[in-house]
N, C-alpha and C. Protein backbone atom coordinates (compact mmCIF):
# COMPACT_ATOMS: atom_id res chain seq x y z
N UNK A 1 0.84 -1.16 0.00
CA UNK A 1 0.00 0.00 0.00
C UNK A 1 0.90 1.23 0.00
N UNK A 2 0.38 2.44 -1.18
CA UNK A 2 1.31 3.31 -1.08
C UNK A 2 0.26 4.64 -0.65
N UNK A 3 1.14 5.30 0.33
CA UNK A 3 0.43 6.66 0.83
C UNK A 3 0.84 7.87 -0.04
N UNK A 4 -0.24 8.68 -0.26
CA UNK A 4 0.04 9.85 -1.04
C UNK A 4 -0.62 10.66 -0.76
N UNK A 5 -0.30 12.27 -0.95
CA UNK A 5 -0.39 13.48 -0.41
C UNK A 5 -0.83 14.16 -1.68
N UNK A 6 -1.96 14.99 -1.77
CA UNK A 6 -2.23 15.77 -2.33
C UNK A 6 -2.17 16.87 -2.00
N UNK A 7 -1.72 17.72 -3.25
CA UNK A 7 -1.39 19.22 -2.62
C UNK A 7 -1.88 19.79 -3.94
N UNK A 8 -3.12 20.57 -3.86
CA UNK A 8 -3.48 21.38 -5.36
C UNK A 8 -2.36 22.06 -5.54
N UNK A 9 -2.54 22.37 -6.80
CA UNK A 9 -1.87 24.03 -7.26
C UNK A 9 -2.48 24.64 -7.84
N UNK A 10 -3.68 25.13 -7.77
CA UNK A 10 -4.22 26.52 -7.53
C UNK A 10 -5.90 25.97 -6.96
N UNK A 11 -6.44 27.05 -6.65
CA UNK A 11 -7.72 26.89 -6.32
C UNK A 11 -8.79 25.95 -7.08
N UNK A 12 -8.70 25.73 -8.32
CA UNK A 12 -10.06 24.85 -8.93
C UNK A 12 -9.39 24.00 -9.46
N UNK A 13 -8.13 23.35 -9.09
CA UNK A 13 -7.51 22.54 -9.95
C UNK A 13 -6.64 21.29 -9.03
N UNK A 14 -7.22 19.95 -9.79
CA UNK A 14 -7.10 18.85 -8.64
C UNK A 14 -5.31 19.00 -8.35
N UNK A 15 -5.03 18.09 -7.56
CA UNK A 15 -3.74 17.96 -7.04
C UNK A 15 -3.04 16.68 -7.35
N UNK A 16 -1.57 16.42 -7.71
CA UNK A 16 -1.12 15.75 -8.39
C UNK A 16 -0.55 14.99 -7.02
N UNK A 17 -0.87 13.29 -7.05
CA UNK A 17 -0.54 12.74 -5.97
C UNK A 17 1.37 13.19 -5.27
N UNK A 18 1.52 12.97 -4.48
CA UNK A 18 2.62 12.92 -3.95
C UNK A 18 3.48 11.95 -3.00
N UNK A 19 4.25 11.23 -3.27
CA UNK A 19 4.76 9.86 -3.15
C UNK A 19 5.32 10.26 -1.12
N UNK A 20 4.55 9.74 -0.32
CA UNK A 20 5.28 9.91 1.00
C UNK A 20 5.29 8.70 1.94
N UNK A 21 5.35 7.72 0.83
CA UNK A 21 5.81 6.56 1.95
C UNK A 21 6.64 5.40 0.62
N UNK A 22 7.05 4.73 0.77
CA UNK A 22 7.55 3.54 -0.14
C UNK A 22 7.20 2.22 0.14
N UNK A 23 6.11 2.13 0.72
CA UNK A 23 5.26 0.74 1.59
C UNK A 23 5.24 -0.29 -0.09
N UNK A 24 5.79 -1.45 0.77
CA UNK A 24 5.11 -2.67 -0.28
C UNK A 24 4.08 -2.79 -0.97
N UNK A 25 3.49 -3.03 -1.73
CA UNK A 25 1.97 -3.63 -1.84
C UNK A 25 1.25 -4.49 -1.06
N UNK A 26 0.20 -4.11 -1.06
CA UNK A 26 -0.45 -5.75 -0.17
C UNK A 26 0.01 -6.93 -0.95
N UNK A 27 -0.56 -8.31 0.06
CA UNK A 27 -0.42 -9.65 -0.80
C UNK A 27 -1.50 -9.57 -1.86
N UNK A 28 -2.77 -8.78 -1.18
CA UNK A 28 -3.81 -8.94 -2.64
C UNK A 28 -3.43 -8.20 -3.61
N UNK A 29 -3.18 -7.18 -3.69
CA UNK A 29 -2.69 -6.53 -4.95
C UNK A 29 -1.82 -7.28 -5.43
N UNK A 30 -0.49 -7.74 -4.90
CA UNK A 30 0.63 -7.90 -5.45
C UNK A 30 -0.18 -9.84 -6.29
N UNK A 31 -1.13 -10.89 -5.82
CA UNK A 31 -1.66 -11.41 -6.44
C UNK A 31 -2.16 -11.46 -7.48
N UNK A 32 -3.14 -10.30 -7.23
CA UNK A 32 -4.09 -10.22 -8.49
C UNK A 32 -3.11 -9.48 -9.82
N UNK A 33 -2.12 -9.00 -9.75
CA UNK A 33 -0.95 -8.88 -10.65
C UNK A 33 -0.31 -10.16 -10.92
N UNK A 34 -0.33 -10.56 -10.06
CA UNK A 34 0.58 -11.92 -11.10
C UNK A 34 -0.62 -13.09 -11.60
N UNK A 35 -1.86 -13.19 -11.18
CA UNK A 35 -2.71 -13.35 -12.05
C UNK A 35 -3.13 -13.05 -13.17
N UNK A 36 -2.71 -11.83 -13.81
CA UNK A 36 -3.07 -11.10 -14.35
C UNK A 36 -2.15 -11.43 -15.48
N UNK A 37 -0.95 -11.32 -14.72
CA UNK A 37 0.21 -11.46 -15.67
C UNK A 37 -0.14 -13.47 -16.15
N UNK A 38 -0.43 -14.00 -15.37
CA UNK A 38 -0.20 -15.58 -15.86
C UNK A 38 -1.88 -16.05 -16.64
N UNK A 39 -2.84 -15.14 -16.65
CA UNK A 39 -3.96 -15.03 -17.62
C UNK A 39 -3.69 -14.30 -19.12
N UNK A 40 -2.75 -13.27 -18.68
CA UNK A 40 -2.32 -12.88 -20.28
C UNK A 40 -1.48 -13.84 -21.01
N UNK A 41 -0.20 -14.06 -20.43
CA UNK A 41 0.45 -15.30 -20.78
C UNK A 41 -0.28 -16.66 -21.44
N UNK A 42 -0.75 -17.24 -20.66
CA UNK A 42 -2.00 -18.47 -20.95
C UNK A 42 -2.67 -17.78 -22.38
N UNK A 43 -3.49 -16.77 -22.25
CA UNK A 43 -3.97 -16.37 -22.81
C UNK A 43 -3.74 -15.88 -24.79
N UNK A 44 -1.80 -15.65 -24.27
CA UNK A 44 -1.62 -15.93 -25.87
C UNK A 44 -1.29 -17.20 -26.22
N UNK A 45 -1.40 -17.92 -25.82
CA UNK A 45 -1.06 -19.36 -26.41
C UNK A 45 -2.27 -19.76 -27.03
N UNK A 46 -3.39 -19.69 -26.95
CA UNK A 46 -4.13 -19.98 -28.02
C UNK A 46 -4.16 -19.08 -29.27
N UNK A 47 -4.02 -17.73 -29.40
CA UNK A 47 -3.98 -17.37 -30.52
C UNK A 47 -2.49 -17.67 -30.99
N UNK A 48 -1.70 -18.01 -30.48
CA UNK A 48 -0.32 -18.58 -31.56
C UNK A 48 -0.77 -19.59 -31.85
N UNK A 49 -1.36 -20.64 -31.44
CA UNK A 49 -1.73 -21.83 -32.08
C UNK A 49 -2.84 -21.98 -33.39
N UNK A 50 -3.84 -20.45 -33.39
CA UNK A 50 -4.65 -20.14 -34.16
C UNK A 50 -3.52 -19.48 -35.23
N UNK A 51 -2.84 -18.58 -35.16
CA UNK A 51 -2.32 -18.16 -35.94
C UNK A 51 -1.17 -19.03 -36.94
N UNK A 52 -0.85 -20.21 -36.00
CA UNK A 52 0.06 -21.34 -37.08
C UNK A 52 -0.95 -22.04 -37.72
N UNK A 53 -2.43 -22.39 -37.77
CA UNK A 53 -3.48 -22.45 -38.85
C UNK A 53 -3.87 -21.74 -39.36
N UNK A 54 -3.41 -20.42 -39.47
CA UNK A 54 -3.90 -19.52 -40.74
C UNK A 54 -2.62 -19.86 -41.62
N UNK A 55 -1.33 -19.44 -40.74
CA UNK A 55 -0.19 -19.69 -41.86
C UNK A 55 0.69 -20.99 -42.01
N UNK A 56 -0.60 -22.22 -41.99
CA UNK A 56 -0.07 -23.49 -42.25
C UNK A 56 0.92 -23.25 -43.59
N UNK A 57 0.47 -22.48 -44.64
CA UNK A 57 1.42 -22.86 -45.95
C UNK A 57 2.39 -22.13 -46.18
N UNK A 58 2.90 -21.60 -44.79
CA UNK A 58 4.01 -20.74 -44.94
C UNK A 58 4.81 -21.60 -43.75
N UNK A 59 5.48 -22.42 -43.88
CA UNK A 59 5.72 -23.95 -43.02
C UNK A 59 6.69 -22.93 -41.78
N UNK A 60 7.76 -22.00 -41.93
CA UNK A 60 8.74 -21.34 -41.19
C UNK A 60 7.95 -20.69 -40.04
N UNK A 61 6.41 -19.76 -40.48
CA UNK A 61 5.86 -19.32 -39.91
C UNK A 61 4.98 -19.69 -38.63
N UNK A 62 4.32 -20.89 -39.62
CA UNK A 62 3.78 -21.74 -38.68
C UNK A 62 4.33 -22.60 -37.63
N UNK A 63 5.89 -23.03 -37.57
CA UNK A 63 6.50 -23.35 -36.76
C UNK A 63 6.72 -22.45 -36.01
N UNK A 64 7.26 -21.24 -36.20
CA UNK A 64 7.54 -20.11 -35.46
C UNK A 64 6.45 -20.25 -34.18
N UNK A 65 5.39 -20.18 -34.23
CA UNK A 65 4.03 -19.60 -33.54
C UNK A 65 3.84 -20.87 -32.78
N UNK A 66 3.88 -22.16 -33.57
CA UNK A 66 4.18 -23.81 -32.49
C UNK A 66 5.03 -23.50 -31.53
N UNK A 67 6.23 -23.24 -31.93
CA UNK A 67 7.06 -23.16 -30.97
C UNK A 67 7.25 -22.18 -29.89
N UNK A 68 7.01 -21.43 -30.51
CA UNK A 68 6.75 -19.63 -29.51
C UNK A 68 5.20 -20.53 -28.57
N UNK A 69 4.16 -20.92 -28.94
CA UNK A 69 3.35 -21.62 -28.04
C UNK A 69 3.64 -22.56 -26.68
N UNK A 70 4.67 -22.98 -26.89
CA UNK A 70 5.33 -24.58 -26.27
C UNK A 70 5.62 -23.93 -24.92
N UNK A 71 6.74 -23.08 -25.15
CA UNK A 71 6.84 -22.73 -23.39
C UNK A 71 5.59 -21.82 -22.61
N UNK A 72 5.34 -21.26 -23.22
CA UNK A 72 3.84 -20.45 -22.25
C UNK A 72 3.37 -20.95 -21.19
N UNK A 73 3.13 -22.03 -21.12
CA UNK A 73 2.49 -22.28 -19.76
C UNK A 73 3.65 -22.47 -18.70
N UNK A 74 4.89 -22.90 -19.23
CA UNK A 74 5.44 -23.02 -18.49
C UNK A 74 6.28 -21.75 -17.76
N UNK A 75 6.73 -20.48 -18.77
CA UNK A 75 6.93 -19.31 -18.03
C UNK A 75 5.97 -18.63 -17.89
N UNK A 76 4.77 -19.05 -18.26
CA UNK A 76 3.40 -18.52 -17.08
C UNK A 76 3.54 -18.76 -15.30
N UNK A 77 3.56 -20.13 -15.40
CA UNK A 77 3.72 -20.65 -14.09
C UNK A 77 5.41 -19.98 -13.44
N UNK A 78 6.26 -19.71 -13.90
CA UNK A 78 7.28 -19.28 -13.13
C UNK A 78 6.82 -17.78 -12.66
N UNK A 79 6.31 -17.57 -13.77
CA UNK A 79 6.53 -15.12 -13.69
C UNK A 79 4.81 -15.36 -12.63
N UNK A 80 3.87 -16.46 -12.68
CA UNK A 80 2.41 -16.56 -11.76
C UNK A 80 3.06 -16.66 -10.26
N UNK A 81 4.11 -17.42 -10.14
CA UNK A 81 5.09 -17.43 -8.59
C UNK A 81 6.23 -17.24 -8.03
N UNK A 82 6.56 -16.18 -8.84
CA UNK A 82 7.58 -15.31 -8.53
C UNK A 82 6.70 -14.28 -7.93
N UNK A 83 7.49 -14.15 -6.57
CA UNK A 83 7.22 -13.01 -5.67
C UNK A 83 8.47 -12.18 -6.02
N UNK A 84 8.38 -10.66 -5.64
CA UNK A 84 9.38 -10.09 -5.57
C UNK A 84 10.16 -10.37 -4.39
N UNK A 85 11.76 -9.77 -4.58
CA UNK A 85 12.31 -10.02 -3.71
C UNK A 85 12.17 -8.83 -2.31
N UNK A 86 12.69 -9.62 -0.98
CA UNK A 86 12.02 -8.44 -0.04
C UNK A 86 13.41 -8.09 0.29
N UNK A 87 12.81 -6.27 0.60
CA UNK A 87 14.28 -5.30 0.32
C UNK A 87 14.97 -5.53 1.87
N UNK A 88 16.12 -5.42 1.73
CA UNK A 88 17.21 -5.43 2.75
C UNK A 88 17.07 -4.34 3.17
N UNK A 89 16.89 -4.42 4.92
CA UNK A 89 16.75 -3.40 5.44
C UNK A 89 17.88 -3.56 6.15
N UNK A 90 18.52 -2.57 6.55
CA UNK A 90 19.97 -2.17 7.10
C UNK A 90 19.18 -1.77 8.92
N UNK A 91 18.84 -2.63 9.72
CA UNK A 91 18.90 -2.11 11.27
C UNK A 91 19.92 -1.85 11.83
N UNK A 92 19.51 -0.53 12.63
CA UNK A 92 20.40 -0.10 13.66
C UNK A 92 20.48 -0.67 15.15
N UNK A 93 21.40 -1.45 15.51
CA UNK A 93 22.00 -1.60 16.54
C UNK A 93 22.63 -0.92 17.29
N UNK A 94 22.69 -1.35 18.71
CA UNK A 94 24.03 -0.64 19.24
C UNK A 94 25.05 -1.45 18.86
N UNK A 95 26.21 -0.55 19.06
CA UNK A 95 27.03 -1.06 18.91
C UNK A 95 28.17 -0.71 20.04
N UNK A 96 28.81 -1.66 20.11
CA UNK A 96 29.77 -1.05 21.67
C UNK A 96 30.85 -1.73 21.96
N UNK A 97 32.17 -1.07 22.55
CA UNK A 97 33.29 -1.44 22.07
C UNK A 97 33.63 -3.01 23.17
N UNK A 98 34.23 -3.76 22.59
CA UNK A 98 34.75 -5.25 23.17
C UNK A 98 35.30 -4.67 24.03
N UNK A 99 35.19 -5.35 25.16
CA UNK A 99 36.15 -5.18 26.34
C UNK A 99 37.09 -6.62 26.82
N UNK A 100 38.10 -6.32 27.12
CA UNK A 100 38.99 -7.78 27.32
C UNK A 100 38.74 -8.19 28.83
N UNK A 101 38.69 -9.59 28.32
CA UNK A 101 38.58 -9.80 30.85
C UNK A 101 40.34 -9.35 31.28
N UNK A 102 39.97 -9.08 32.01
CA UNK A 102 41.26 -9.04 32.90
C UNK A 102 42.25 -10.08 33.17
N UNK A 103 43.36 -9.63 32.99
CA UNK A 103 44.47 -10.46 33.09
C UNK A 103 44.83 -10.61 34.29
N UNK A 104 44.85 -10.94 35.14
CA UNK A 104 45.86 -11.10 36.59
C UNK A 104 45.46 -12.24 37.52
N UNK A 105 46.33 -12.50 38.56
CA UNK A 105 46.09 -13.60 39.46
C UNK A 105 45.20 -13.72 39.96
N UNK A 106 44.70 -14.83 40.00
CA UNK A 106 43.38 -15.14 41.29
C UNK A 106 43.80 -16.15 41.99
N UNK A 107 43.38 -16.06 43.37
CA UNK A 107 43.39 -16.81 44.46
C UNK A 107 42.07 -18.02 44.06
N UNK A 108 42.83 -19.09 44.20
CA UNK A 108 42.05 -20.31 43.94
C UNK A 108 41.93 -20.78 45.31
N UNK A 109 40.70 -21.01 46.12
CA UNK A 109 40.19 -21.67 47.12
C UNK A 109 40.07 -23.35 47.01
N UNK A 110 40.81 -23.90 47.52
CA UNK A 110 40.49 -25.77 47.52
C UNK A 110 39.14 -26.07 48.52
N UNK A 111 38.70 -26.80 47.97
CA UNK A 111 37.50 -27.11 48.84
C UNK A 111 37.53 -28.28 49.47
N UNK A 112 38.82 -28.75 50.12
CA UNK A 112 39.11 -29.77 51.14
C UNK A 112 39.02 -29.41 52.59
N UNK A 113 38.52 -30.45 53.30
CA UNK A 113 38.57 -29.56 54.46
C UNK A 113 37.72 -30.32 55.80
C-alpha cells in the first residue's frame, strides 16, 4: 500500500498525488498482478496456435508460432510465482566497544577440608 499526499496548485484545480511513503503492496494486490500477468500469458497461447493455422502454408511461420506456443504455460507458471524479492533493510543496533577480561592472578580456594 502506497500513501500519497495531495497538494493542489491553484484553487479549482485537482492535485497531483505525492509519493510519501515507499510501503510494499499488499499480498492482494501484489496477487491479483501476477494473475493477471499468468492469464495474459496463458492467454496468448491460443492465438499462436490459431495463428500457425492460418499460416499453415508458410511452413517457417507456422513453426515459429508452435514453438513460440510450447513454453507459455510453463513461463506462465514461473513469472504466476515469482514473488518479488524483499528489500534489505539495514537495522540499527548498538554497537559497543569489546572489552577484554582481565588479566591477573586469582586466588584459587580448595575445597578440602
Amino acid at each position: 500500500m502506497v500513501i500519497v499526499h495531495r497538494t493542489p496548485r491553484s484553487a479549482g484545480e485537482e492535485a497531483d498525488p505525492v509519493l510519501i511513503t515507499e510501503a510494499a503492496p499488499s499480498y492482494e494486490e501484489e496477487h491479483a498482478a501476477r494473475k493477471r500477468k499468468y492469464m495474459l500469458m496463458m492467454g496468448m497461447r491460443f492465438p499462436c496456435l490459431i495463428l500457425a493455422g492460418i499460416f499453415y502454408h508458410t511452413w517457417w511461420l507456422a513453426l515459429f508460432f508452435v514453438v513460440l506456443s510450447i513454453p507459455l504455460p510453463w513461463i506462465a507458471v514461473l513469472v504466476a510465482n515469482d514473488r518479488p524479492p524483499r528489500k534489505a533493510e539495514n537495522v540499527s543496533r548498538y554497537q559497543r566497544e569489546a572489552k577484554q577480561i582481565e588479566h591477573r592472578e586469582h586466588r584459587v580456594i580448595d575445597g578440602q577440608g
